[in-house]
PDBML (XML) file of the C-alpha atoms, coordinates in Angstrom:
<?xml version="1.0" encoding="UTF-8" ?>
<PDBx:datablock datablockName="MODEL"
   xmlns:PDBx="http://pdbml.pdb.org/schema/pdbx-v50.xsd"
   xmlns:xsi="http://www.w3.org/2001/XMLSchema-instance"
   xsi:schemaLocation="http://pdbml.pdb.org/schema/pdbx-v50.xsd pdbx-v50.xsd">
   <PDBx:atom_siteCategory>
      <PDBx:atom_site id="1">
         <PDBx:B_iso_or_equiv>0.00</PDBx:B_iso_or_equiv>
         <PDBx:Cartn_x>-25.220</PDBx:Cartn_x>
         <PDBx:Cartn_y>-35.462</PDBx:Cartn_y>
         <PDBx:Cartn_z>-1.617</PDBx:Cartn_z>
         <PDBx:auth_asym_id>A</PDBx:auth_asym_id>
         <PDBx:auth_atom_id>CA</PDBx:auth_atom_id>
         <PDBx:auth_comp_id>UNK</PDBx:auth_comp_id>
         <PDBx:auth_seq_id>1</PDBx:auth_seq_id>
         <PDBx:group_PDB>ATOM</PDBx:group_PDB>
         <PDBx:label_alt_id xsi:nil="true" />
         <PDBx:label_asym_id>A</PDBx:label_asym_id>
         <PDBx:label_atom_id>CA</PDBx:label_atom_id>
         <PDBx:label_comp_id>UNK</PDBx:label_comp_id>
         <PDBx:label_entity_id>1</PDBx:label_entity_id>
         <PDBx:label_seq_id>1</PDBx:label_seq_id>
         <PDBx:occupancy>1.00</PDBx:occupancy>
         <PDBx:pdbx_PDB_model_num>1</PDBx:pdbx_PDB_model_num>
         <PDBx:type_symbol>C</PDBx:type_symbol>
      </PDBx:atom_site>
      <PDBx:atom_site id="2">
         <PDBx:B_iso_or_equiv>0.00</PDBx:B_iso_or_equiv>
         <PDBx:Cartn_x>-22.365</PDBx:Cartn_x>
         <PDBx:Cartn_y>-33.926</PDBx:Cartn_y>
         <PDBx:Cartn_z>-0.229</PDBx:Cartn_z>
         <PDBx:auth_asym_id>A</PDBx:auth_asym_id>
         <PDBx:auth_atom_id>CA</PDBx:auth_atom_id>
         <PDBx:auth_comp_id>UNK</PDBx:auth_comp_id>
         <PDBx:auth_seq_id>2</PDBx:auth_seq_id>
         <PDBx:group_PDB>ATOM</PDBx:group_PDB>
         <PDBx:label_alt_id xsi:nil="true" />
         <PDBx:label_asym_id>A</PDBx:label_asym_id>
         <PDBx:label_atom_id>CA</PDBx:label_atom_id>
         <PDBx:label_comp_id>UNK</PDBx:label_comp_id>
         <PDBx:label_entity_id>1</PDBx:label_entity_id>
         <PDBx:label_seq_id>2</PDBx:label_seq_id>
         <PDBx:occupancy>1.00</PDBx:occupancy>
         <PDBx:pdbx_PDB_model_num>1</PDBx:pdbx_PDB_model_num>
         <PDBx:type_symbol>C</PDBx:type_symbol>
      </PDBx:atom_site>
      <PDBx:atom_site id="3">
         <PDBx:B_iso_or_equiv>0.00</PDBx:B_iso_or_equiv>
         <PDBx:Cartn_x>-20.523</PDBx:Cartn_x>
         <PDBx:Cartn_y>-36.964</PDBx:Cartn_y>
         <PDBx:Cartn_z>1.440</PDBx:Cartn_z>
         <PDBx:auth_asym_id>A</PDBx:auth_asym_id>
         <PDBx:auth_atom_id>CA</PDBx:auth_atom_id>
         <PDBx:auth_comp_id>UNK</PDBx:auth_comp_id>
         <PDBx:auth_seq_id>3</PDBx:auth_seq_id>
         <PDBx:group_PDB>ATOM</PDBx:group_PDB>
         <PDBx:label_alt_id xsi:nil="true" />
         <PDBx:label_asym_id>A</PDBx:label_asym_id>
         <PDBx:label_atom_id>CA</PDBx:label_atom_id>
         <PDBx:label_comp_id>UNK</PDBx:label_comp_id>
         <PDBx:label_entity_id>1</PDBx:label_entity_id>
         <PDBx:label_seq_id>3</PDBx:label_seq_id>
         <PDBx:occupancy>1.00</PDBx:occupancy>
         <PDBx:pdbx_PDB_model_num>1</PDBx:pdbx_PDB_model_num>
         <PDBx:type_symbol>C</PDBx:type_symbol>
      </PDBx:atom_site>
      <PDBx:atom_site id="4">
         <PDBx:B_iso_or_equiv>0.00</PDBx:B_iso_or_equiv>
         <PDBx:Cartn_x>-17.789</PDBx:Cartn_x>
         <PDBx:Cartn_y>-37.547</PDBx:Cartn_y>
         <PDBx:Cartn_z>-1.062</PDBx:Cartn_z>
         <PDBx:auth_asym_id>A</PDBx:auth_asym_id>
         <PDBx:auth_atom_id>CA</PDBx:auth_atom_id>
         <PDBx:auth_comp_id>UNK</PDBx:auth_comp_id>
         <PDBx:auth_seq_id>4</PDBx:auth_seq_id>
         <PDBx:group_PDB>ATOM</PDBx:group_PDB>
         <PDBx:label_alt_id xsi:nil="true" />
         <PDBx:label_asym_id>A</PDBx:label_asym_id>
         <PDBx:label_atom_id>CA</PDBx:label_atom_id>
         <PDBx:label_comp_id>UNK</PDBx:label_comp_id>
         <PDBx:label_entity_id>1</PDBx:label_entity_id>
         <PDBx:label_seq_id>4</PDBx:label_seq_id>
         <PDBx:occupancy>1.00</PDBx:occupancy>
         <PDBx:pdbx_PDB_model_num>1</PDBx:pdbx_PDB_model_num>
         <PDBx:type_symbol>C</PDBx:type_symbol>
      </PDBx:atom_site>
      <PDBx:atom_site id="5">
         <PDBx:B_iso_or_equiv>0.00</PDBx:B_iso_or_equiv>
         <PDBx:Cartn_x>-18.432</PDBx:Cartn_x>
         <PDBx:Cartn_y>-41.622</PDBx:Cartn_y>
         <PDBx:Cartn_z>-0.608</PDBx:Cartn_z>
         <PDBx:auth_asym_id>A</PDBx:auth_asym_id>
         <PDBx:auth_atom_id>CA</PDBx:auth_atom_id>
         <PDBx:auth_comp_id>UNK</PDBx:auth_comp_id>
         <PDBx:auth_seq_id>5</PDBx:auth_seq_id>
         <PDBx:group_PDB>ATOM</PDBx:group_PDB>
         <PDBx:label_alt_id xsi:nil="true" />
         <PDBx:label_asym_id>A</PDBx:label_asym_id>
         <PDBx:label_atom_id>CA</PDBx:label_atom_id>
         <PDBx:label_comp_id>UNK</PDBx:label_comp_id>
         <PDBx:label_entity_id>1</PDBx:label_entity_id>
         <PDBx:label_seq_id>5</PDBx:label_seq_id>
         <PDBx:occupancy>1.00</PDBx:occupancy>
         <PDBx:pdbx_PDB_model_num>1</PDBx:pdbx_PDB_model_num>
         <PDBx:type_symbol>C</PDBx:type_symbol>
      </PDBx:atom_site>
      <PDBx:atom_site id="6">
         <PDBx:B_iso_or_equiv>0.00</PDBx:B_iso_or_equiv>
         <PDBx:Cartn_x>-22.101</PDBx:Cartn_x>
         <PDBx:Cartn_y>-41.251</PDBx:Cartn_y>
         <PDBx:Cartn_z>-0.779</PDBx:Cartn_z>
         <PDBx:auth_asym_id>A</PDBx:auth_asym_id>
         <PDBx:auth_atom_id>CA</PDBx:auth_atom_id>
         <PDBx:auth_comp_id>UNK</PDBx:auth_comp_id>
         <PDBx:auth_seq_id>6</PDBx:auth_seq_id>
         <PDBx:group_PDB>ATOM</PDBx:group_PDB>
         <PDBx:label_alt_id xsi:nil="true" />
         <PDBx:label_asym_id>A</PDBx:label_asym_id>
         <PDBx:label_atom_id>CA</PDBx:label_atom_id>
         <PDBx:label_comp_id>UNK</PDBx:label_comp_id>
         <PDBx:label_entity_id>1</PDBx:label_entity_id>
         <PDBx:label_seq_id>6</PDBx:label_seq_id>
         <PDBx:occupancy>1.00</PDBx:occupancy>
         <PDBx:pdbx_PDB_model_num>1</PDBx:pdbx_PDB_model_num>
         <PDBx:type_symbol>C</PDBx:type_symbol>
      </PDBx:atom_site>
      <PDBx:atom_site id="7">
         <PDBx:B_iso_or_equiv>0.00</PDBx:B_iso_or_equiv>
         <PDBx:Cartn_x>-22.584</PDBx:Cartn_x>
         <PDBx:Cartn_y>-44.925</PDBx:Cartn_y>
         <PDBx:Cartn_z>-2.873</PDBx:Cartn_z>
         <PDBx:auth_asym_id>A</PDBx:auth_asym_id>
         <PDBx:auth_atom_id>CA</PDBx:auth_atom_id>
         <PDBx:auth_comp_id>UNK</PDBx:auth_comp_id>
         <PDBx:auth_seq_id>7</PDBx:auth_seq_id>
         <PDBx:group_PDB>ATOM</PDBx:group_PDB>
         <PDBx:label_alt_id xsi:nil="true" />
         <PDBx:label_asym_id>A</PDBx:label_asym_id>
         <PDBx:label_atom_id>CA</PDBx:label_atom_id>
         <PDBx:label_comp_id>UNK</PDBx:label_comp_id>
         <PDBx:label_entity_id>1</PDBx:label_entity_id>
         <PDBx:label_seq_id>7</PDBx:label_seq_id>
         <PDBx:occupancy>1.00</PDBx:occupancy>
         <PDBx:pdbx_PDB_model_num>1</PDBx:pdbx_PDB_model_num>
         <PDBx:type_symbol>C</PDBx:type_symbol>
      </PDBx:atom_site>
      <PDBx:atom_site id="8">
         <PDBx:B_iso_or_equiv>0.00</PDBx:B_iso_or_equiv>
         <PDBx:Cartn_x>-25.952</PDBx:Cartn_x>
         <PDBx:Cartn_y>-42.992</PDBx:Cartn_y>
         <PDBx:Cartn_z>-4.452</PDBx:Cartn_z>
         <PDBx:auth_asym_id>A</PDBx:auth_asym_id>
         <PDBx:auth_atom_id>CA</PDBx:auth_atom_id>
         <PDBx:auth_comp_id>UNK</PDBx:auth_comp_id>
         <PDBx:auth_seq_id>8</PDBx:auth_seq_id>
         <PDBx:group_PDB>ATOM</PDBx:group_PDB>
         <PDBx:label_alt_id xsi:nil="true" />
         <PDBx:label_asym_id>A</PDBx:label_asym_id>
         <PDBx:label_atom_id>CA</PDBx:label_atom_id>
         <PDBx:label_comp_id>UNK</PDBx:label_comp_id>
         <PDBx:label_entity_id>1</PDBx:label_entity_id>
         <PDBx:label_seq_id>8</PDBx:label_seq_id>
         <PDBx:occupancy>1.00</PDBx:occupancy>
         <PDBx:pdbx_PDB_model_num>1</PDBx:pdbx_PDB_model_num>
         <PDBx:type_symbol>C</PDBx:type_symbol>
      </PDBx:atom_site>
      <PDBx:atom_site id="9">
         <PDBx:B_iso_or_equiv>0.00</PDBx:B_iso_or_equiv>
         <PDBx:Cartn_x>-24.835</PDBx:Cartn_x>
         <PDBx:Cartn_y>-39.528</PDBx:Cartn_y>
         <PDBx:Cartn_z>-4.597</PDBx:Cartn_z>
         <PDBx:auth_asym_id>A</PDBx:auth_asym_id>
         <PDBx:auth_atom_id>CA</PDBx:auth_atom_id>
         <PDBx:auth_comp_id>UNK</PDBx:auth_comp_id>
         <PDBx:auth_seq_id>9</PDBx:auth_seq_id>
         <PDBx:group_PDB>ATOM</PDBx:group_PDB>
         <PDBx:label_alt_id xsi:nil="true" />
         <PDBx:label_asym_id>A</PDBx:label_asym_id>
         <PDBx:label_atom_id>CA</PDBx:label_atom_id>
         <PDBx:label_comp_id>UNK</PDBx:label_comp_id>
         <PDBx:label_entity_id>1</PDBx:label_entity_id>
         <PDBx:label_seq_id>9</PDBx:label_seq_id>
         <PDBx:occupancy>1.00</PDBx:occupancy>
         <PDBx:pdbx_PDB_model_num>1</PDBx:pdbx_PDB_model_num>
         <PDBx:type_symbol>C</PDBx:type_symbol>
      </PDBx:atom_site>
      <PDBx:atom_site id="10">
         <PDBx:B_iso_or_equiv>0.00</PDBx:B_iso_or_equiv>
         <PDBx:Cartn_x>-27.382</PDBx:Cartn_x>
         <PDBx:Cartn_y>-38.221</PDBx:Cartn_y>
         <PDBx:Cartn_z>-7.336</PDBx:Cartn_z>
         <PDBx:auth_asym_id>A</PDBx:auth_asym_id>
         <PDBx:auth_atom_id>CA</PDBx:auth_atom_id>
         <PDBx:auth_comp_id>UNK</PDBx:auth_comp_id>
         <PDBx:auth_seq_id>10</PDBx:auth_seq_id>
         <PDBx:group_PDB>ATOM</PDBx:group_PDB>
         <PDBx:label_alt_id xsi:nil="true" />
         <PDBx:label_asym_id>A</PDBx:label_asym_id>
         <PDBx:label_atom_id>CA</PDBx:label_atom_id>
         <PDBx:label_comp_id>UNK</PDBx:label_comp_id>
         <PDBx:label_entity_id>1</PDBx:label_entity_id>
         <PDBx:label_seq_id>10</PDBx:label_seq_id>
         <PDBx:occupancy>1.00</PDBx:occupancy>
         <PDBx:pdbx_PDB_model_num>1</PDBx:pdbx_PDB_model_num>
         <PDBx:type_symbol>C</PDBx:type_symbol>
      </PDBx:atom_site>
      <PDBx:atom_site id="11">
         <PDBx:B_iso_or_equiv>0.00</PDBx:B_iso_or_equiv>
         <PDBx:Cartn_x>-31.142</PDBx:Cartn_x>
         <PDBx:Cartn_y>-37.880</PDBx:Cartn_y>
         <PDBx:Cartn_z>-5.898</PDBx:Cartn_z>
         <PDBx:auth_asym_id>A</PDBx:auth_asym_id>
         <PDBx:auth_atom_id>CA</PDBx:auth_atom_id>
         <PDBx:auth_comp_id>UNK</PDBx:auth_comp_id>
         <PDBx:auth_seq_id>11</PDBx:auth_seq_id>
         <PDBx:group_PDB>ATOM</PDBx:group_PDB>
         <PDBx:label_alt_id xsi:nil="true" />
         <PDBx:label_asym_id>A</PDBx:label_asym_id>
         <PDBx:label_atom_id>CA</PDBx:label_atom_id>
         <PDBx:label_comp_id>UNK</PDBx:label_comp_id>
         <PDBx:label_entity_id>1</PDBx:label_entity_id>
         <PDBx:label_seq_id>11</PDBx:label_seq_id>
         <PDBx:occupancy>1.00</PDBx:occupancy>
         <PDBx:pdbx_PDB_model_num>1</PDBx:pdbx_PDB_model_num>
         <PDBx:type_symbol>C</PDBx:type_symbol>
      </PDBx:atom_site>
      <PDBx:atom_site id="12">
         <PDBx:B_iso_or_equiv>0.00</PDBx:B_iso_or_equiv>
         <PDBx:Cartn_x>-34.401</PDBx:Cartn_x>
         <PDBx:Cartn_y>-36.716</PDBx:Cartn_y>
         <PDBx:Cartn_z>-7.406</PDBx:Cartn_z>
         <PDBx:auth_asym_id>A</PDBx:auth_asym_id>
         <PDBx:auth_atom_id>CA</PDBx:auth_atom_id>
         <PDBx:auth_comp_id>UNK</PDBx:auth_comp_id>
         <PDBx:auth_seq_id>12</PDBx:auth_seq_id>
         <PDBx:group_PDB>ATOM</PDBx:group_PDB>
         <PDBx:label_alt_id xsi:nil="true" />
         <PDBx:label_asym_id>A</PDBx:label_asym_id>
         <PDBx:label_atom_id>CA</PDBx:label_atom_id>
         <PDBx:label_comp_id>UNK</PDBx:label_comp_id>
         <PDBx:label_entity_id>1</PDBx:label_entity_id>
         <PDBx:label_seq_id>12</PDBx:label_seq_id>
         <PDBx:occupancy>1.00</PDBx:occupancy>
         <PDBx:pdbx_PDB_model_num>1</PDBx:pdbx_PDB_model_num>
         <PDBx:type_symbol>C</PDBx:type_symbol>
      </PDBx:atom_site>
      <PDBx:atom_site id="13">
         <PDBx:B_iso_or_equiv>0.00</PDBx:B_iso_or_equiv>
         <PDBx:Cartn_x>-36.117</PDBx:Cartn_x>
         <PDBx:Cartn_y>-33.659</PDBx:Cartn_y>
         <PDBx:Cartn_z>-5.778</PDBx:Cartn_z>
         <PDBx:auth_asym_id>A</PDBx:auth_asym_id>
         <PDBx:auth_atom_id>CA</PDBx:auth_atom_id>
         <PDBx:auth_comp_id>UNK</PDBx:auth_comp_id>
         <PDBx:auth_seq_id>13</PDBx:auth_seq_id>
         <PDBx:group_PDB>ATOM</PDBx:group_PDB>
         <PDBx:label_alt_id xsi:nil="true" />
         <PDBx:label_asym_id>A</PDBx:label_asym_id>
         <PDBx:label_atom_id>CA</PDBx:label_atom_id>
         <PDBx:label_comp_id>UNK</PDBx:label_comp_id>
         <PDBx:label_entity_id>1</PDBx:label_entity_id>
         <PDBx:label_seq_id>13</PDBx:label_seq_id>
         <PDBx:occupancy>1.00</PDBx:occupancy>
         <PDBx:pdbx_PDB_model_num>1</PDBx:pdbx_PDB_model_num>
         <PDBx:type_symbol>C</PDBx:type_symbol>
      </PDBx:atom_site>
      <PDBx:atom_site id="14">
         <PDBx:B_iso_or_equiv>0.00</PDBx:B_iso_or_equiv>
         <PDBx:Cartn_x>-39.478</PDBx:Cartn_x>
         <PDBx:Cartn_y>-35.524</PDBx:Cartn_y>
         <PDBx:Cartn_z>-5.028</PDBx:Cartn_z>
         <PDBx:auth_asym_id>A</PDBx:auth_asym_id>
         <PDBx:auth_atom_id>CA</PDBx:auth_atom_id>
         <PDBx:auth_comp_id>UNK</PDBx:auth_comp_id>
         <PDBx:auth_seq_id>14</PDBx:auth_seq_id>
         <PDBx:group_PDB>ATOM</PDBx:group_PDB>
         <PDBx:label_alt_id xsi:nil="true" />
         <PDBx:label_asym_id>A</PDBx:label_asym_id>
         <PDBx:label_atom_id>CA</PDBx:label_atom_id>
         <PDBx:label_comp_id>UNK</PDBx:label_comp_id>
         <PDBx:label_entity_id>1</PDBx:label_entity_id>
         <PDBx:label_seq_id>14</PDBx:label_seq_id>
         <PDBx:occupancy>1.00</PDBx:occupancy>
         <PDBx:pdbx_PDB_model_num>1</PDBx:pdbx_PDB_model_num>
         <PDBx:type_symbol>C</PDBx:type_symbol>
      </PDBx:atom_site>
      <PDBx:atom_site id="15">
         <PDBx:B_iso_or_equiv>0.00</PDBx:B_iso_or_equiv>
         <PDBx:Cartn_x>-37.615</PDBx:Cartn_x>
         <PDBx:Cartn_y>-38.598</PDBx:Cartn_y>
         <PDBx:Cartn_z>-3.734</PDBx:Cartn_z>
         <PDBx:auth_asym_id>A</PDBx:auth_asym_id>
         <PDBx:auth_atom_id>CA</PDBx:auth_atom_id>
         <PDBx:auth_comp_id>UNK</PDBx:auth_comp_id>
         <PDBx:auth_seq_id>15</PDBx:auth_seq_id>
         <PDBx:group_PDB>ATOM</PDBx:group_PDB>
         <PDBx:label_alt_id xsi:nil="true" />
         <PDBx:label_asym_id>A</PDBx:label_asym_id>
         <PDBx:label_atom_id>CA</PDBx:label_atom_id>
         <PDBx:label_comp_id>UNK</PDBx:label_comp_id>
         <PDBx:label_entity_id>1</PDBx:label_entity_id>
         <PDBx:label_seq_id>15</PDBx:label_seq_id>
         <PDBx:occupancy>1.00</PDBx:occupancy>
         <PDBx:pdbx_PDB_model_num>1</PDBx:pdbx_PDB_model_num>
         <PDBx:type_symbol>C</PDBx:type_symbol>
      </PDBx:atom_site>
      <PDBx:atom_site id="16">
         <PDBx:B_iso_or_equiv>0.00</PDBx:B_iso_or_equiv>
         <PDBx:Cartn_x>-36.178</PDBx:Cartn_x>
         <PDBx:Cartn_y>-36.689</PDBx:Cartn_y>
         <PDBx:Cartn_z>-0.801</PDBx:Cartn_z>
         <PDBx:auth_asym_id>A</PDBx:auth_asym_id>
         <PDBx:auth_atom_id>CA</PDBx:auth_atom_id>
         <PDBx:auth_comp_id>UNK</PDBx:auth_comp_id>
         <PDBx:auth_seq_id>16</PDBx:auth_seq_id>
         <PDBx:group_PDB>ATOM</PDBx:group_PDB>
         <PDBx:label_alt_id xsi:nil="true" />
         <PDBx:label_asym_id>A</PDBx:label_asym_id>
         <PDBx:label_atom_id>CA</PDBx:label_atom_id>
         <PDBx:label_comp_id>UNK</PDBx:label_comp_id>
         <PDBx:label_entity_id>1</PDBx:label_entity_id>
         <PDBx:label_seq_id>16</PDBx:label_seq_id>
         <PDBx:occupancy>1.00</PDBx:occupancy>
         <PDBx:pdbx_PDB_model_num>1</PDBx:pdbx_PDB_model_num>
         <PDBx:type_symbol>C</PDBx:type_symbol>
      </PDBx:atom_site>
      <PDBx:atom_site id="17">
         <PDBx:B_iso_or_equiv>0.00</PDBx:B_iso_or_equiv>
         <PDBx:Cartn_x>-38.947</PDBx:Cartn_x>
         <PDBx:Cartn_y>-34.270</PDBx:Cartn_y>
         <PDBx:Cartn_z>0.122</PDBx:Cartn_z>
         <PDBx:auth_asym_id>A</PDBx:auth_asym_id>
         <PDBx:auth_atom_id>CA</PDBx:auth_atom_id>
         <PDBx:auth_comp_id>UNK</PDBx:auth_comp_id>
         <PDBx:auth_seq_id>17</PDBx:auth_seq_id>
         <PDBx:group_PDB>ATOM</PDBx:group_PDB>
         <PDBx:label_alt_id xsi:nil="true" />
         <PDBx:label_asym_id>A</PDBx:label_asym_id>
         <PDBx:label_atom_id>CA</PDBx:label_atom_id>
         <PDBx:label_comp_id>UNK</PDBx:label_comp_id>
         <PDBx:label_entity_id>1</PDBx:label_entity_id>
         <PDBx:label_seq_id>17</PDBx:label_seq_id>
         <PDBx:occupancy>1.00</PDBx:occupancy>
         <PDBx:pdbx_PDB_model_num>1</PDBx:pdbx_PDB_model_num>
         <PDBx:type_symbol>C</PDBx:type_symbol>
      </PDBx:atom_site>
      <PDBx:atom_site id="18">
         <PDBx:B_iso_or_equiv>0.00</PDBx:B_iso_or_equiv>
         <PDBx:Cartn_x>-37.376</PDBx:Cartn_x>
         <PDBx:Cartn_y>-31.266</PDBx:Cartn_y>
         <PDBx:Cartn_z>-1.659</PDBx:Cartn_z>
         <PDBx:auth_asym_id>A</PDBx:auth_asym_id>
         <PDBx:auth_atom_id>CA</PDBx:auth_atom_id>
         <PDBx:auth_comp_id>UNK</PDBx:auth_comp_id>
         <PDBx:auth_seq_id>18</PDBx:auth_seq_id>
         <PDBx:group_PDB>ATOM</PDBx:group_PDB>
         <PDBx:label_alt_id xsi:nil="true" />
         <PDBx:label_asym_id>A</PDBx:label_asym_id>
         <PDBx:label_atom_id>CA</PDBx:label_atom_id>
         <PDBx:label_comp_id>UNK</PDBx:label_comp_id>
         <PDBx:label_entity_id>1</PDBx:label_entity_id>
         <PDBx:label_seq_id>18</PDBx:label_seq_id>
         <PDBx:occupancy>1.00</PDBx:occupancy>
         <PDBx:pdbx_PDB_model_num>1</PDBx:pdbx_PDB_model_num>
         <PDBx:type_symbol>C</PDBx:type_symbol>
      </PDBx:atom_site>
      <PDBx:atom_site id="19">
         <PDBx:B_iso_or_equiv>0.00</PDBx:B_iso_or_equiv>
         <PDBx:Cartn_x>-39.280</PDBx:Cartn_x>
         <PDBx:Cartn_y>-28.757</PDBx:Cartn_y>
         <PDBx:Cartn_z>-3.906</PDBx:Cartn_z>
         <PDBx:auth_asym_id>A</PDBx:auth_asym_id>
         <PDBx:auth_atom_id>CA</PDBx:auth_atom_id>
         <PDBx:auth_comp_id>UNK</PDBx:auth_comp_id>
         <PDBx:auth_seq_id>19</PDBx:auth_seq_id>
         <PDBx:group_PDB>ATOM</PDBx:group_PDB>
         <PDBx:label_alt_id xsi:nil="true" />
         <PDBx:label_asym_id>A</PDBx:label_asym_id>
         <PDBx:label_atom_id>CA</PDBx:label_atom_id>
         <PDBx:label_comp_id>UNK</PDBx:label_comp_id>
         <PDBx:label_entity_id>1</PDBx:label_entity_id>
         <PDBx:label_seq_id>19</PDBx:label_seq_id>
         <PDBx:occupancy>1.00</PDBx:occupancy>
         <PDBx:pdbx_PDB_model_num>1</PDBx:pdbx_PDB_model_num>
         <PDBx:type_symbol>C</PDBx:type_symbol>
      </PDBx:atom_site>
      <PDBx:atom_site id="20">
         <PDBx:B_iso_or_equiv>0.00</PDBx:B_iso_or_equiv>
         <PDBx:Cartn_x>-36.670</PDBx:Cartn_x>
         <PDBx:Cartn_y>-26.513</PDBx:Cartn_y>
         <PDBx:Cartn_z>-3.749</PDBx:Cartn_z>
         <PDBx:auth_asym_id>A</PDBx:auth_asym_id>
         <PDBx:auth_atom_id>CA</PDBx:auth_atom_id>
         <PDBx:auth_comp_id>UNK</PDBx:auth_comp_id>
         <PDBx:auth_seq_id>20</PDBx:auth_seq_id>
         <PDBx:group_PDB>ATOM</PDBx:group_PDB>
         <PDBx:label_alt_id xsi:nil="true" />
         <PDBx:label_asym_id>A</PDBx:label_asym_id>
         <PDBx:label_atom_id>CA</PDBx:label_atom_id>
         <PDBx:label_comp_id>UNK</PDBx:label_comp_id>
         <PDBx:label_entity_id>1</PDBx:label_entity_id>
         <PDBx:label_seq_id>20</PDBx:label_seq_id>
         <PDBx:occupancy>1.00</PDBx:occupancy>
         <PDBx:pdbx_PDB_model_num>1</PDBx:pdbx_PDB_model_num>
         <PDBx:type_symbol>C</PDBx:type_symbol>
      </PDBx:atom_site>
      <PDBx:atom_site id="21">
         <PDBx:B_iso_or_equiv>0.00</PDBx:B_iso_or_equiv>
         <PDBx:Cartn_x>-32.183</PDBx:Cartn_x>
         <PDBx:Cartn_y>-26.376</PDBx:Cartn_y>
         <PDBx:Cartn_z>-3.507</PDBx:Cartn_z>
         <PDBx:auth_asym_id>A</PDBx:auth_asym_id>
         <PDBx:auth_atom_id>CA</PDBx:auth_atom_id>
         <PDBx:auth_comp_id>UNK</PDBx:auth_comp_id>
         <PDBx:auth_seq_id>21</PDBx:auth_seq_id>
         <PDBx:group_PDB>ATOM</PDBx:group_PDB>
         <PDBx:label_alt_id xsi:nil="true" />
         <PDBx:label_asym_id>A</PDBx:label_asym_id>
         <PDBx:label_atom_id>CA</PDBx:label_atom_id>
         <PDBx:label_comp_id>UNK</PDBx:label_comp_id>
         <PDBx:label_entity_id>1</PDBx:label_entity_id>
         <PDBx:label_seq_id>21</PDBx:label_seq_id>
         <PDBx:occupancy>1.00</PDBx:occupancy>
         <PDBx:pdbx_PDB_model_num>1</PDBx:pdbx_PDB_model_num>
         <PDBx:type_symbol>C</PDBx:type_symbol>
      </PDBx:atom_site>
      <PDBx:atom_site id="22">
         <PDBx:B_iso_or_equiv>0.00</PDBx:B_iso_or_equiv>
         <PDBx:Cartn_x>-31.709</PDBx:Cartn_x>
         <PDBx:Cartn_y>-25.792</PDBx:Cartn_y>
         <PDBx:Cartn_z>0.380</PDBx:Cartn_z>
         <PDBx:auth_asym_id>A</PDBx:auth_asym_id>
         <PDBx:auth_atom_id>CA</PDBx:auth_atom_id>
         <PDBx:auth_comp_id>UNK</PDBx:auth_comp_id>
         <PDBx:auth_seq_id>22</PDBx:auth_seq_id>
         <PDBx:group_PDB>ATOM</PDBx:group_PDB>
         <PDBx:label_alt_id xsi:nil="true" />
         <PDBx:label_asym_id>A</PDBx:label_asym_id>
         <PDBx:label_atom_id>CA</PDBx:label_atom_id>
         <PDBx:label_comp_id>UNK</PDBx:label_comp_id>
         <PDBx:label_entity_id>1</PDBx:label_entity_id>
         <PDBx:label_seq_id>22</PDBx:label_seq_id>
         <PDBx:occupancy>1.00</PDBx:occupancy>
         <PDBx:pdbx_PDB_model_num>1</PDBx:pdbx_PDB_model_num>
         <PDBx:type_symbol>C</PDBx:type_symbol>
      </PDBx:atom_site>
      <PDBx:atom_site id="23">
         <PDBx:B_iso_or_equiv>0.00</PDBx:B_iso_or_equiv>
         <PDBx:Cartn_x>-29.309</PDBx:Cartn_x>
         <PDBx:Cartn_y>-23.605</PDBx:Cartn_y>
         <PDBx:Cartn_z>2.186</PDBx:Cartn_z>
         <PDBx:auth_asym_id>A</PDBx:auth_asym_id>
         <PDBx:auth_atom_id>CA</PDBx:auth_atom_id>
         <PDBx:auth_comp_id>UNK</PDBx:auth_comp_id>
         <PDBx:auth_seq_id>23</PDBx:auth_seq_id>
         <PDBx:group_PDB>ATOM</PDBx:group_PDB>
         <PDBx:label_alt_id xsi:nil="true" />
         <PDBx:label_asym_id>A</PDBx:label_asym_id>
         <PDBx:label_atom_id>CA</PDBx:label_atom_id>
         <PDBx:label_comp_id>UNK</PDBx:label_comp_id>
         <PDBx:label_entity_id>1</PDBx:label_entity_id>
         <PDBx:label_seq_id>23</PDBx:label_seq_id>
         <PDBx:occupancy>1.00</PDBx:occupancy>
         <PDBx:pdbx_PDB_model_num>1</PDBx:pdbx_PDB_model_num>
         <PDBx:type_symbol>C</PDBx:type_symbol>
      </PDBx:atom_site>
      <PDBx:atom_site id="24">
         <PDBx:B_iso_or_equiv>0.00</PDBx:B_iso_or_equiv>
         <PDBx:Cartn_x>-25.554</PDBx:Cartn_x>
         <PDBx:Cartn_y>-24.941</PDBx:Cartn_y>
         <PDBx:Cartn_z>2.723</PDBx:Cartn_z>
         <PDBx:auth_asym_id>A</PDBx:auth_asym_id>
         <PDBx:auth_atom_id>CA</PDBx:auth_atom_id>
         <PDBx:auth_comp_id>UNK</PDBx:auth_comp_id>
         <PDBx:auth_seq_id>24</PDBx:auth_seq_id>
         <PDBx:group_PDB>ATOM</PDBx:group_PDB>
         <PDBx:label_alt_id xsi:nil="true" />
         <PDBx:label_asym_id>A</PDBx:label_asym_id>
         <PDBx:label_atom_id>CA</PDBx:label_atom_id>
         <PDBx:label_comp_id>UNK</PDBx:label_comp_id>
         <PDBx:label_entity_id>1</PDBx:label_entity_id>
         <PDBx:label_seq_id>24</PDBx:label_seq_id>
         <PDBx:occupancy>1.00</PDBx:occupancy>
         <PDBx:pdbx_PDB_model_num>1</PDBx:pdbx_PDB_model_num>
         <PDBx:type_symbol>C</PDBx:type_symbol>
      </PDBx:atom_site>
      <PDBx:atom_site id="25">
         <PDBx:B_iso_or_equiv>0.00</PDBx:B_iso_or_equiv>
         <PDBx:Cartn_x>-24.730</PDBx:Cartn_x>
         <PDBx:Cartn_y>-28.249</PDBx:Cartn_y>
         <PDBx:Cartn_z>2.634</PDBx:Cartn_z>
         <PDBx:auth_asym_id>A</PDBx:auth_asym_id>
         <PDBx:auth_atom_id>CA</PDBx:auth_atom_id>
         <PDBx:auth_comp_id>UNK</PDBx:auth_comp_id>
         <PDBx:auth_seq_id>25</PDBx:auth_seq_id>
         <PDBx:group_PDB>ATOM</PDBx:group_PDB>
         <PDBx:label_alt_id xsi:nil="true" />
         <PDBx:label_asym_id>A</PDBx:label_asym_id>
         <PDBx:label_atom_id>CA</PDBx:label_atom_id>
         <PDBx:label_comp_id>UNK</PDBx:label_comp_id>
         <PDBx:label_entity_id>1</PDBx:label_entity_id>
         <PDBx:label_seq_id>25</PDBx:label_seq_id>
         <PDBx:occupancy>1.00</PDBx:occupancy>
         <PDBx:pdbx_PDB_model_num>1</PDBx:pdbx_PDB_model_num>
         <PDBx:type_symbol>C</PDBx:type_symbol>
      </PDBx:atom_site>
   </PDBx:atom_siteCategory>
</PDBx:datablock>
């Protein structure tokens, strides 16, 4: 995540609906 006080900040691709990196932040 890029909020530098995100309290999770690591997530797994499935988890969040991602397959793939996405554009910007």
């Amino acid at each position: 995540c890029d909020n530098p006080d995100c309290p999770i900040e690591w997530f797994h691709f499935a988890c969040v609906d991602l397959t793939t990196k996405p554009k910007g932040k």
